[in-house]
Protein backbone atom coordinates (compact mmCIF):
# COMPACT_ATOMS: atom_id res chain seq x y z
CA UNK A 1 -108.88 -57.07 -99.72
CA UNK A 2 -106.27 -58.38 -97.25
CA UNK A 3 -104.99 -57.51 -93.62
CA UNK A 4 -102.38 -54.32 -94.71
CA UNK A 5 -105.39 -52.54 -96.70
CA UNK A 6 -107.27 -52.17 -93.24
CA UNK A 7 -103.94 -51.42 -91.58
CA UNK A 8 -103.38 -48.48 -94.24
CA UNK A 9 -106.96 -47.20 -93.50
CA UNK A 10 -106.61 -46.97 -90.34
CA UNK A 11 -107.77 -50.17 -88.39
CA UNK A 12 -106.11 -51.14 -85.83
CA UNK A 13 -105.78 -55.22 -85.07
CA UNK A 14 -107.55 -56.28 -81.78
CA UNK A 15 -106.04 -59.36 -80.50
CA UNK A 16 -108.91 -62.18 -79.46
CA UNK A 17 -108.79 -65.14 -77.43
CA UNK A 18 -110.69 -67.24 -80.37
CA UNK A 19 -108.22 -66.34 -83.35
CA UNK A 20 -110.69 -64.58 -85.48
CA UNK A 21 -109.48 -61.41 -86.99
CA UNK A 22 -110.86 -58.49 -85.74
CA UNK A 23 -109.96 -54.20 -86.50
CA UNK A 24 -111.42 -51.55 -84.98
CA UNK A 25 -110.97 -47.70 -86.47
CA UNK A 26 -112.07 -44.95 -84.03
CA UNK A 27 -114.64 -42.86 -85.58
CA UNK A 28 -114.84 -40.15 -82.32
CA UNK A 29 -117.43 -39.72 -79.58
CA UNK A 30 -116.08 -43.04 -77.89
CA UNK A 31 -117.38 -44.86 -81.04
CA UNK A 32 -115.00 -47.33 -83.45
CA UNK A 33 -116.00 -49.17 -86.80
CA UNK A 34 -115.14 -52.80 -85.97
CA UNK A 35 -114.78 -55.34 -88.78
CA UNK A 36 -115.10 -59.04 -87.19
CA UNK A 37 -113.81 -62.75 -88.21
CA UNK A 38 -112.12 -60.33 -91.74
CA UNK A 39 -112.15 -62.50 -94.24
CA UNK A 40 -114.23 -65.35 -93.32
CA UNK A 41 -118.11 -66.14 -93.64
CA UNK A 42 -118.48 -64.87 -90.17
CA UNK A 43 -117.28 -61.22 -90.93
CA UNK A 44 -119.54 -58.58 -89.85
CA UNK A 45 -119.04 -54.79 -89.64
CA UNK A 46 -120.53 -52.66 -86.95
CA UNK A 47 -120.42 -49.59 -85.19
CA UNK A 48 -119.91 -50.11 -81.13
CA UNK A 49 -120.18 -47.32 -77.99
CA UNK A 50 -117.80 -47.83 -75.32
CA UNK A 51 -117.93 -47.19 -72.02
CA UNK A 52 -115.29 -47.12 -68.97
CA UNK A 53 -116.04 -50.99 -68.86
CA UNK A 54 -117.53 -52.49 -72.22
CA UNK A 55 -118.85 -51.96 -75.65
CA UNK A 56 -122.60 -50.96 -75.91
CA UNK A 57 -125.36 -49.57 -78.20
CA UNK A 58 -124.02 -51.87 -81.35
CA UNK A 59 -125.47 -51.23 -84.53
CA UNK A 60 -124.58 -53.65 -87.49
CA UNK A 61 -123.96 -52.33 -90.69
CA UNK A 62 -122.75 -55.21 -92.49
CA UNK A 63 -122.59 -58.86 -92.19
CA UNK A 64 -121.58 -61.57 -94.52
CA UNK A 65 -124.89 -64.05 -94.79
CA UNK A 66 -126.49 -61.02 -96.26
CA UNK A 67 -123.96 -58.61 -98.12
CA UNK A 68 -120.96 -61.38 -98.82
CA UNK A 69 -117.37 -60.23 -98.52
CA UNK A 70 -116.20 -57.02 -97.27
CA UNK A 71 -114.06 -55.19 -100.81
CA UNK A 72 -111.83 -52.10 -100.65
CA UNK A 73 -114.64 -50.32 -103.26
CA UNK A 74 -117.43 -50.70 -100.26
CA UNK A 75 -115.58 -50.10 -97.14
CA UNK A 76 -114.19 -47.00 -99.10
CA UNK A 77 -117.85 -45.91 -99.32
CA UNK A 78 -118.97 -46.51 -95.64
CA UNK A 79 -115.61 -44.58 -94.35
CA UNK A 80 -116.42 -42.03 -96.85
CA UNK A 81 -119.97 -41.33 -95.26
CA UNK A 82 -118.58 -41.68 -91.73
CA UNK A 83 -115.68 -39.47 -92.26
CA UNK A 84 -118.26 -36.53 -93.59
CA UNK A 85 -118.07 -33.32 -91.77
């Protein structure tokens, strides 16, 4: 899965001081789905809670150490269980 998958799904690319890729899609009530470091043994994906000033009440969902890469197949599942009525 590349960059212009995420971008078609959705995500939109947050810029970051330390070059890692990171997307976040908003998923309502002030919450997004943020994929970090895409692509590389650091990825994780989590849902975050912002606020006026930060993000709070994380909650991972996936990270790479335990699940390996993210693929279109899997994020397709997670976004189709978020995106439930």
């Amino acid at each position: 899965m590349n960059k212009s998958t995420l971008l078609e799904k959705g995500f939109k690319e947050v810029p970051n001081e330390i070059g890692n890729a990171r997307f976040t899609l908003d998923i309502g009530l002030d919450r997004s789905l943020t994929i970090r470091c895409f692509g590389t043994t650091n990825e994780s994906m989590f849902i975050d809670q912002k606020d006026k000033y930060s993000s709070i009440n994380f909650v991972c969902l996936r990270e790479w150490a335990y699940d390996g890469l993210l693929t279109e197949e899997k994020l397709d599942l997670i976004l189709s269980f978020l995106r439930k009525p």
